[in-house]
PDB file of N, CA and C in Angstrom:
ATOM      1  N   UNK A   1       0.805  -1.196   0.000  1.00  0.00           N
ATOM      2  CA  UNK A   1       0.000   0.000   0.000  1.00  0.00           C
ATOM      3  C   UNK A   1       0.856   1.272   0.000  1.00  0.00           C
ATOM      4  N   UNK A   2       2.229   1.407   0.920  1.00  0.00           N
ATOM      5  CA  UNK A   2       2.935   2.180   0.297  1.00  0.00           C
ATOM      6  C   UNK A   2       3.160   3.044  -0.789  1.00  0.00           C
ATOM      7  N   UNK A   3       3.335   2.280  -1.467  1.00  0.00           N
ATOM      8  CA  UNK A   3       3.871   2.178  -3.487  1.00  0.00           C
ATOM      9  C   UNK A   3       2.277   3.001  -3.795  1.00  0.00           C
ATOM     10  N   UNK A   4       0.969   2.473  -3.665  1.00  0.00           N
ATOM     11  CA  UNK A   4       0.160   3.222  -3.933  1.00  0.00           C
ATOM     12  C   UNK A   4      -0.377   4.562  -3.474  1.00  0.00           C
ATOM     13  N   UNK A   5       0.230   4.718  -2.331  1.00  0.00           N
ATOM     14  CA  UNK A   5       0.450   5.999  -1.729  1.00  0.00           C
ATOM     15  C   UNK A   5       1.157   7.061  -2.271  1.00  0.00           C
ATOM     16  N   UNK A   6       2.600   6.213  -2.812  1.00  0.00           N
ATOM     17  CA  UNK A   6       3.609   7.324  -3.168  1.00  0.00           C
ATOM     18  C   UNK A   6       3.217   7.203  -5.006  1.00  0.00           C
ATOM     19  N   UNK A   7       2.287   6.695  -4.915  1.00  0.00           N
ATOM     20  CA  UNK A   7       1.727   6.833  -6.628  1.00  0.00           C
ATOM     21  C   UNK A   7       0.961   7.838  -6.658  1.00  0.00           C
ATOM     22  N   UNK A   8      -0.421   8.231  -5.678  1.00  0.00           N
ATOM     23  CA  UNK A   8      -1.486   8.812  -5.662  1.00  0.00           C
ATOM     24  C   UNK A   8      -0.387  10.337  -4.795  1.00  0.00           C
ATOM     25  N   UNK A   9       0.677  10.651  -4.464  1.00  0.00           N
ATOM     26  CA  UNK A   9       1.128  11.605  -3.757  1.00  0.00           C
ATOM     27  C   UNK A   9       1.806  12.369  -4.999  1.00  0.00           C
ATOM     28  N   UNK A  10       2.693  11.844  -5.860  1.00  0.00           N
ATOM     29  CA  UNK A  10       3.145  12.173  -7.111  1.00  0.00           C
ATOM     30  C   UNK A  10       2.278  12.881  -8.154  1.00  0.00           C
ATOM     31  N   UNK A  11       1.088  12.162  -8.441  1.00  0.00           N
ATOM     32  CA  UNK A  11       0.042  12.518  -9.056  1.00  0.00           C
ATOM     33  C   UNK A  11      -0.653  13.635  -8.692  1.00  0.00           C
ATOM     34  N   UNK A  12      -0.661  14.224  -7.485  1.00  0.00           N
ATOM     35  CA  UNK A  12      -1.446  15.302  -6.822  1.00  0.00           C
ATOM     36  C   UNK A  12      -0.329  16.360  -7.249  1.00  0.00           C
ATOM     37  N   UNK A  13       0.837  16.170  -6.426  1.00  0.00           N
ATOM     38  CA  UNK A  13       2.218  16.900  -6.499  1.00  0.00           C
ATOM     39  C   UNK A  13       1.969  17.718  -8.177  1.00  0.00           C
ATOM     40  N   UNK A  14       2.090  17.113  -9.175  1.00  0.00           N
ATOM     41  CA  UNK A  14       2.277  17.267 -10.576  1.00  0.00           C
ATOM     42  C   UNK A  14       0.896  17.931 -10.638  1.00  0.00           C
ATOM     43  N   UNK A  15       0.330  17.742 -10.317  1.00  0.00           N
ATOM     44  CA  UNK A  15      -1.296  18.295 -10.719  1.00  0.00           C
ATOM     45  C   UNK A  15      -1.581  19.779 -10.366  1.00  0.00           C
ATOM     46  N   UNK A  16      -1.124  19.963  -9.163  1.00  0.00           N
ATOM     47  CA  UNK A  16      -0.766  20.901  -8.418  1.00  0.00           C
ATOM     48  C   UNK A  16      -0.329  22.056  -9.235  1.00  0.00           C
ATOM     49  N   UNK A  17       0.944  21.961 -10.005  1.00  0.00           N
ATOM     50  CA  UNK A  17       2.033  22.828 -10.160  1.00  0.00           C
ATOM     51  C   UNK A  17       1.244  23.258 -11.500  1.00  0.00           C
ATOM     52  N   UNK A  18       0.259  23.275 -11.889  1.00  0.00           N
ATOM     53  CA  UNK A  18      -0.496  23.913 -12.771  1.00  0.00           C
ATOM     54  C   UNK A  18      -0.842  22.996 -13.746  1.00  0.00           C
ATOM     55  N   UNK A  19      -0.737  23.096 -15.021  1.00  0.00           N
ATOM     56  CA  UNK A  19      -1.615  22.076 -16.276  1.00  0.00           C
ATOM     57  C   UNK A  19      -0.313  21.678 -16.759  1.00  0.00           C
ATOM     58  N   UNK A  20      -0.113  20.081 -16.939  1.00  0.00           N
ATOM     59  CA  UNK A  20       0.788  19.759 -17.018  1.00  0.00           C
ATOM     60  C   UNK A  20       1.387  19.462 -18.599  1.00  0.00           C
ATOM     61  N   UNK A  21       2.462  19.452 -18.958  1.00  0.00           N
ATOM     62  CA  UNK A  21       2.448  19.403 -20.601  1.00  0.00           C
ATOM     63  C   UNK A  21       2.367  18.349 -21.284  1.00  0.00           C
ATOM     64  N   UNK A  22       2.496  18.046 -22.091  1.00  0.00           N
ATOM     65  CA  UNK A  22       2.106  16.286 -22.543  1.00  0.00           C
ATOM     66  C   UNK A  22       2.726  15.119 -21.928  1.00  0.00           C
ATOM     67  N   UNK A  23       4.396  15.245 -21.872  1.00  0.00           N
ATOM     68  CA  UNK A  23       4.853  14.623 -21.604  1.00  0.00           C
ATOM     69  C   UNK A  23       4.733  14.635 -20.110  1.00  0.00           C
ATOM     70  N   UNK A  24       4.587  15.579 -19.292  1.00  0.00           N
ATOM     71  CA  UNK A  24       4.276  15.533 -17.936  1.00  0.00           C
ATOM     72  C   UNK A  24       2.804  14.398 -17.701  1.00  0.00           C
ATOM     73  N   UNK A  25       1.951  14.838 -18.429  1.00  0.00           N
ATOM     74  CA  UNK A  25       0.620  14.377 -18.230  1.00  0.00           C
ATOM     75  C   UNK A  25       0.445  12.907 -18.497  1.00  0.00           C
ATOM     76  N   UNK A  26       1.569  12.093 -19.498  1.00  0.00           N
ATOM     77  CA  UNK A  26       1.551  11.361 -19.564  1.00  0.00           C
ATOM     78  C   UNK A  26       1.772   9.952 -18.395  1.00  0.00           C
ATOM     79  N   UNK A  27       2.923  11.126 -17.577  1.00  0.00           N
ATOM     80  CA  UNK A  27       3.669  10.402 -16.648  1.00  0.00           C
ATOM     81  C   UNK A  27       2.816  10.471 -15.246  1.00  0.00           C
ATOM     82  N   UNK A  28       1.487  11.541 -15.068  1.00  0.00           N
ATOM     83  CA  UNK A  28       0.605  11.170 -13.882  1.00  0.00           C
ATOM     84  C   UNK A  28      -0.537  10.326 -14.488  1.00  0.00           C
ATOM     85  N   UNK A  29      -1.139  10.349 -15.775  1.00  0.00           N
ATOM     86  CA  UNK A  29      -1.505   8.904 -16.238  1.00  0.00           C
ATOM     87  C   UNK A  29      -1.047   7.705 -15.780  1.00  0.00           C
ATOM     88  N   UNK A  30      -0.129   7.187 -16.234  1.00  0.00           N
ATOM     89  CA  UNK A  30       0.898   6.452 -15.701  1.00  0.00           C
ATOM     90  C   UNK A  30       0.717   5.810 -14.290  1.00  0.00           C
ATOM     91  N   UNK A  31       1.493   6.735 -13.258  1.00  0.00           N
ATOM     92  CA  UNK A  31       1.299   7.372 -12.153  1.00  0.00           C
ATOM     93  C   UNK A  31      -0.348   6.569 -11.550  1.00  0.00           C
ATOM     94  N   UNK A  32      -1.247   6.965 -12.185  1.00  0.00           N
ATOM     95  CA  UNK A  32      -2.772   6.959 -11.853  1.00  0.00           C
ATOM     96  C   UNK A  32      -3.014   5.578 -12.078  1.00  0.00           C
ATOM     97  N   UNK A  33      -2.625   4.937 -12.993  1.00  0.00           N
ATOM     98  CA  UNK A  33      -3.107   4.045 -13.046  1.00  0.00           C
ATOM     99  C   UNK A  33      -1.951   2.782 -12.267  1.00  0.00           C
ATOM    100  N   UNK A  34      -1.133   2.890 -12.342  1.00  0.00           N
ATOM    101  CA  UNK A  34      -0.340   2.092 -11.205  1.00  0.00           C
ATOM    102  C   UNK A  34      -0.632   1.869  -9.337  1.00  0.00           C
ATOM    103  N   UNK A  35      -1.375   3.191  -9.280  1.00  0.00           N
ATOM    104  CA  UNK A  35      -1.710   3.594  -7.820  1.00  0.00           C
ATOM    105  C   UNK A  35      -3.348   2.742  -7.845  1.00  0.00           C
ATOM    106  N   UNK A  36      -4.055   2.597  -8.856  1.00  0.00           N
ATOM    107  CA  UNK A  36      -5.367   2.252  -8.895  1.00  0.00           C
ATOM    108  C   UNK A  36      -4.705   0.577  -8.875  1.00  0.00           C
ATOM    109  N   UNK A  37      -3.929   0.349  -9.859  1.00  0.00           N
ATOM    110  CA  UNK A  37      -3.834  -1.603 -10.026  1.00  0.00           C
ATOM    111  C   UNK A  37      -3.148  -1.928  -8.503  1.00  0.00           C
ATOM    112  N   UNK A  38      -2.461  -1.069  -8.192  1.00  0.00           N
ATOM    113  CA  UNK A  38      -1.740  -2.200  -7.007  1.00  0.00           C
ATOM    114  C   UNK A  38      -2.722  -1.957  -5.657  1.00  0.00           C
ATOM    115  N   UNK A  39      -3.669  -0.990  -5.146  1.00  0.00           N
ATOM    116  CA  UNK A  39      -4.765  -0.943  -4.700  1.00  0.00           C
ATOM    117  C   UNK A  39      -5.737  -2.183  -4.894  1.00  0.00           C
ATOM    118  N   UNK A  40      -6.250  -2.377  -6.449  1.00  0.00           N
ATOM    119  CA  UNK A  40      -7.146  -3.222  -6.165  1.00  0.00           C
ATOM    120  C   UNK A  40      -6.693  -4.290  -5.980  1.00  0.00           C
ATOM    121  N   UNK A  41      -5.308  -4.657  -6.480  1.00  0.00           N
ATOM    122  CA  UNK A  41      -4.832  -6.214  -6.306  1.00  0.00           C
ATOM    123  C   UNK A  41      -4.528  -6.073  -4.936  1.00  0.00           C
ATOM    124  N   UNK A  42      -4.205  -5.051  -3.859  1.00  0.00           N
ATOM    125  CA  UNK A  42      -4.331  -5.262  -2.304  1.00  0.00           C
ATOM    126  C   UNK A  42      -5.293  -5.669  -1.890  1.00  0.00           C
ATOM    127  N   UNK A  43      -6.709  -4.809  -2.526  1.00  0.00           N
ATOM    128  CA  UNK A  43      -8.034  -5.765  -1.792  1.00  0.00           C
ATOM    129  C   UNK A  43      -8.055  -6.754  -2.342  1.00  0.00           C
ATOM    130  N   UNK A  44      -7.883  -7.151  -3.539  1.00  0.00           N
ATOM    131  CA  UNK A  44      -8.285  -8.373  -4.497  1.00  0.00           C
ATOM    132  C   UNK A  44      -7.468  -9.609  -3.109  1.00  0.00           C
ATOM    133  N   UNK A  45      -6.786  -9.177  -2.406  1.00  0.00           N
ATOM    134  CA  UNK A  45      -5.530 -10.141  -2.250  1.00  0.00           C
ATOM    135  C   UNK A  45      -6.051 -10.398  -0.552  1.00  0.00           C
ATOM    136  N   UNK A  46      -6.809  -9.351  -0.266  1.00  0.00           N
ATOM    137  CA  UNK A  46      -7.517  -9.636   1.484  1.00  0.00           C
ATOM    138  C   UNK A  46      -8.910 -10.182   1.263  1.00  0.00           C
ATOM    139  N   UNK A  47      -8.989 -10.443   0.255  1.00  0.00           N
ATOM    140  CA  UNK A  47     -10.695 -10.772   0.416  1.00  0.00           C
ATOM    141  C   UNK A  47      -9.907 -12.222  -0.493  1.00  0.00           C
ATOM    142  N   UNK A  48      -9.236 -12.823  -1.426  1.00  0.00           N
ATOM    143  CA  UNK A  48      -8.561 -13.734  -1.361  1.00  0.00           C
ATOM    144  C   UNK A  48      -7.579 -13.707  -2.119  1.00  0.00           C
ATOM    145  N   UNK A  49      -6.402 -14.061  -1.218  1.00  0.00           N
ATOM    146  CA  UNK A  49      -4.777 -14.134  -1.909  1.00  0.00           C
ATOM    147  C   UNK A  49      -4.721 -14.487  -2.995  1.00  0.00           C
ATOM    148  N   UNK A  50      -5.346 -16.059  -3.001  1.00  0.00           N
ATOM    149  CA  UNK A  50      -4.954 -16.694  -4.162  1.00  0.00           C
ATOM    150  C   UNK A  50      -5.649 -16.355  -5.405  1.00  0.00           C
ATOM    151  N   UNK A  51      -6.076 -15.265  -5.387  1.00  0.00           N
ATOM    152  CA  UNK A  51      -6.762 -14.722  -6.538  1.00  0.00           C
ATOM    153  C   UNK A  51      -5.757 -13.521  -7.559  1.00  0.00           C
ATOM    154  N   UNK A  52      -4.411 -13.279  -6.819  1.00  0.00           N
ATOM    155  CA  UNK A  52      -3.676 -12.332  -7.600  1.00  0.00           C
ATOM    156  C   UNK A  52      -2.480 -13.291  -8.261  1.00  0.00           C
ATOM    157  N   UNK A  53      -2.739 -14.393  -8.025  1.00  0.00           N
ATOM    158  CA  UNK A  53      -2.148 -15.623  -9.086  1.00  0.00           C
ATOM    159  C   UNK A  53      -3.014 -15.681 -10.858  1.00  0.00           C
ATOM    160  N   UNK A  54      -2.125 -15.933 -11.269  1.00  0.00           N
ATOM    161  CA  UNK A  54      -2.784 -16.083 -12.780  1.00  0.00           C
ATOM    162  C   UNK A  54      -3.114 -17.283 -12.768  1.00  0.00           C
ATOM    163  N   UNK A  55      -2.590 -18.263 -12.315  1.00  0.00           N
ATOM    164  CA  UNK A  55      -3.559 -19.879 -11.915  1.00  0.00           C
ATOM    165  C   UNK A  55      -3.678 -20.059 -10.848  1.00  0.00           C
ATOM    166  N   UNK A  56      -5.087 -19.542  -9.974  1.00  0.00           N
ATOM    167  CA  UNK A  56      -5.186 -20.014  -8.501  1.00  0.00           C
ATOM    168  C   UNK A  56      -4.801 -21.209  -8.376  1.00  0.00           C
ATOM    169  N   UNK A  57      -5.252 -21.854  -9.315  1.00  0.00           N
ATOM    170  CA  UNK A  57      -5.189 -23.649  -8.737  1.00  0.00           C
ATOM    171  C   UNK A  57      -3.779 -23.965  -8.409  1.00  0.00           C
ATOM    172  N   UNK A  58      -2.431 -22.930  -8.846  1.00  0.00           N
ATOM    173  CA  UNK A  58      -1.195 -23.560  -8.589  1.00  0.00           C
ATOM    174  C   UNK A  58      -0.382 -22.156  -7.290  1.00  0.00           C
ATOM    175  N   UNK A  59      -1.711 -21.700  -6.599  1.00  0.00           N
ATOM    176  CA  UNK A  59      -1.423 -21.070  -5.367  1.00  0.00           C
ATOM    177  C   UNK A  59      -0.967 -21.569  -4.334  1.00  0.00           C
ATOM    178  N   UNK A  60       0.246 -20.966  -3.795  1.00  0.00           N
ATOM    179  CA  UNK A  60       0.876 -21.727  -2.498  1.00  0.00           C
ATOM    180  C   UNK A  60       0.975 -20.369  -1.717  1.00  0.00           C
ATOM    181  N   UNK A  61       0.911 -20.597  -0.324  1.00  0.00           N
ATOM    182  CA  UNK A  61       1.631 -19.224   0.530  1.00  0.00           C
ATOM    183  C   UNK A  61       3.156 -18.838   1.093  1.00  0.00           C
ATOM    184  N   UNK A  62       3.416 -19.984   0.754  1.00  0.00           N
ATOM    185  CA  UNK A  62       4.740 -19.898   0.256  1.00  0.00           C
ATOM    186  C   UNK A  62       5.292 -19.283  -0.578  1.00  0.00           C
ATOM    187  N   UNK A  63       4.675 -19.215  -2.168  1.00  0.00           N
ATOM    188  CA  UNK A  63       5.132 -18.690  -3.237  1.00  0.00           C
ATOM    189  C   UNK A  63       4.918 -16.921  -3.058  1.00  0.00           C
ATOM    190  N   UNK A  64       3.595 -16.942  -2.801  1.00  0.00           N
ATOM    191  CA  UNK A  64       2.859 -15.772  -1.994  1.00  0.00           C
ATOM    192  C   UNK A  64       3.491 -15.504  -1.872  1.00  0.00           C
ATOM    193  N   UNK A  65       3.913 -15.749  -0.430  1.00  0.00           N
ATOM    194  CA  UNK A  65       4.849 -14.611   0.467  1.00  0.00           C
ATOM    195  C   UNK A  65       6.505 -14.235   0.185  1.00  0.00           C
ATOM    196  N   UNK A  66       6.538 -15.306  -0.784  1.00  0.00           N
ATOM    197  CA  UNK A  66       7.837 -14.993  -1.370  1.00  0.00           C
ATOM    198  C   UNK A  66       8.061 -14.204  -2.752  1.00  0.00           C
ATOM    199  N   UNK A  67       7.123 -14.063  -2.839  1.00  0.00           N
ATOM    200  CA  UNK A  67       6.795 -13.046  -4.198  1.00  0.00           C
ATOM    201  C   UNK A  67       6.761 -14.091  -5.587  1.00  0.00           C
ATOM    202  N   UNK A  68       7.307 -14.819  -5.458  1.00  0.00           N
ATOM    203  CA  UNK A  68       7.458 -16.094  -6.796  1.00  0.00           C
ATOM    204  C   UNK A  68       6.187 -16.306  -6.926  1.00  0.00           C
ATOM    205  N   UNK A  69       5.462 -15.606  -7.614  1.00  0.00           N
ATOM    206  CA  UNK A  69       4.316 -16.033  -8.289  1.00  0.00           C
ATOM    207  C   UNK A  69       3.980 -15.342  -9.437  1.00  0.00           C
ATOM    208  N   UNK A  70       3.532 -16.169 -10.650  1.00  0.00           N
ATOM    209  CA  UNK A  70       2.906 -15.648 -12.101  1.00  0.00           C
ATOM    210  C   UNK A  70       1.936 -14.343 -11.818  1.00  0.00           C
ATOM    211  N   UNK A  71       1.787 -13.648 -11.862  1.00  0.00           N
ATOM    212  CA  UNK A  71       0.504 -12.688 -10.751  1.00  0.00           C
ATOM    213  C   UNK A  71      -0.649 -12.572 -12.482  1.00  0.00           C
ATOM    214  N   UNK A  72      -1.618 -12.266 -11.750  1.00  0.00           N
ATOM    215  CA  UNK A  72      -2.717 -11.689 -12.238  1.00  0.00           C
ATOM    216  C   UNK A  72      -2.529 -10.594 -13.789  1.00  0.00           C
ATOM    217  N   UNK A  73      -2.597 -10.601 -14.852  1.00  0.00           N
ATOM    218  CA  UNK A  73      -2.685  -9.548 -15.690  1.00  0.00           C
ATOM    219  C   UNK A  73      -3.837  -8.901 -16.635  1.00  0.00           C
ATOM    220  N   UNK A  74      -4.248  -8.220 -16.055  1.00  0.00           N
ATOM    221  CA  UNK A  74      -5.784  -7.601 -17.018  1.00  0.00           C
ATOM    222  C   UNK A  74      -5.326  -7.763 -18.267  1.00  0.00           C
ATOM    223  N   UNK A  75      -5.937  -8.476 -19.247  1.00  0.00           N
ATOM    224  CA  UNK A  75      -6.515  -8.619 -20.343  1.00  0.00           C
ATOM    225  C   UNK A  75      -6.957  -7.859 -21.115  1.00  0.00           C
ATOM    226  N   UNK A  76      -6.201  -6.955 -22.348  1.00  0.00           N
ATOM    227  CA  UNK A  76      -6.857  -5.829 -23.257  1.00  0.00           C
ATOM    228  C   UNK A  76      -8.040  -6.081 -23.730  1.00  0.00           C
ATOM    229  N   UNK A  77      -8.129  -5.231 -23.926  1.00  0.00           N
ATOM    230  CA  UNK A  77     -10.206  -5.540 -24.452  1.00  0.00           C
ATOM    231  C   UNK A  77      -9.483  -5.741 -25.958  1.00  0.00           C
ATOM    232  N   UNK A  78     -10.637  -6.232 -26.722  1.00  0.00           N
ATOM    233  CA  UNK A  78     -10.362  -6.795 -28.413  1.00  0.00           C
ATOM    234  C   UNK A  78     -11.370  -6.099 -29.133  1.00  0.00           C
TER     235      UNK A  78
END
């Protein structure tokens, strides 16, 4: 939750300092949406862990807690 903190603190920071220029704006985009994915994969991950695996079925808490796991990746729309 950290990391999404210092995502959503950056994003304000830049927002702040007036209208930002493209390449600025790009980078609290960015910014915004990194602070939103690792958020929901925190709740995704208290309401159940083994759900930020890309194959629950090969969930361990072991792997979990050791970070060694395939994780979860949203899927582009088609």
């Amino acid at each position: 939750m950290p990391n999404a903190i210092d995502y959503l603190r950056s994003v304000s920071e830049d927002l702040r300092r007036g209208p930002p220029c493209p390449r600025k704006l790009q980078y609290v985009v960015l910014n915004l949406h990194a602070a939103a994915e690792v958020l929901l994969r925190a709740r995704l991950a208290r309401m159940r862990w083994t759900q930020v695996f890309r194959d629950p079925g090969t969930a361990s808490h072991r792997r979990y807690e050791s970070g060694r796991l395939r994780e979860l990746h949203p899927r582009p729309y088609s």
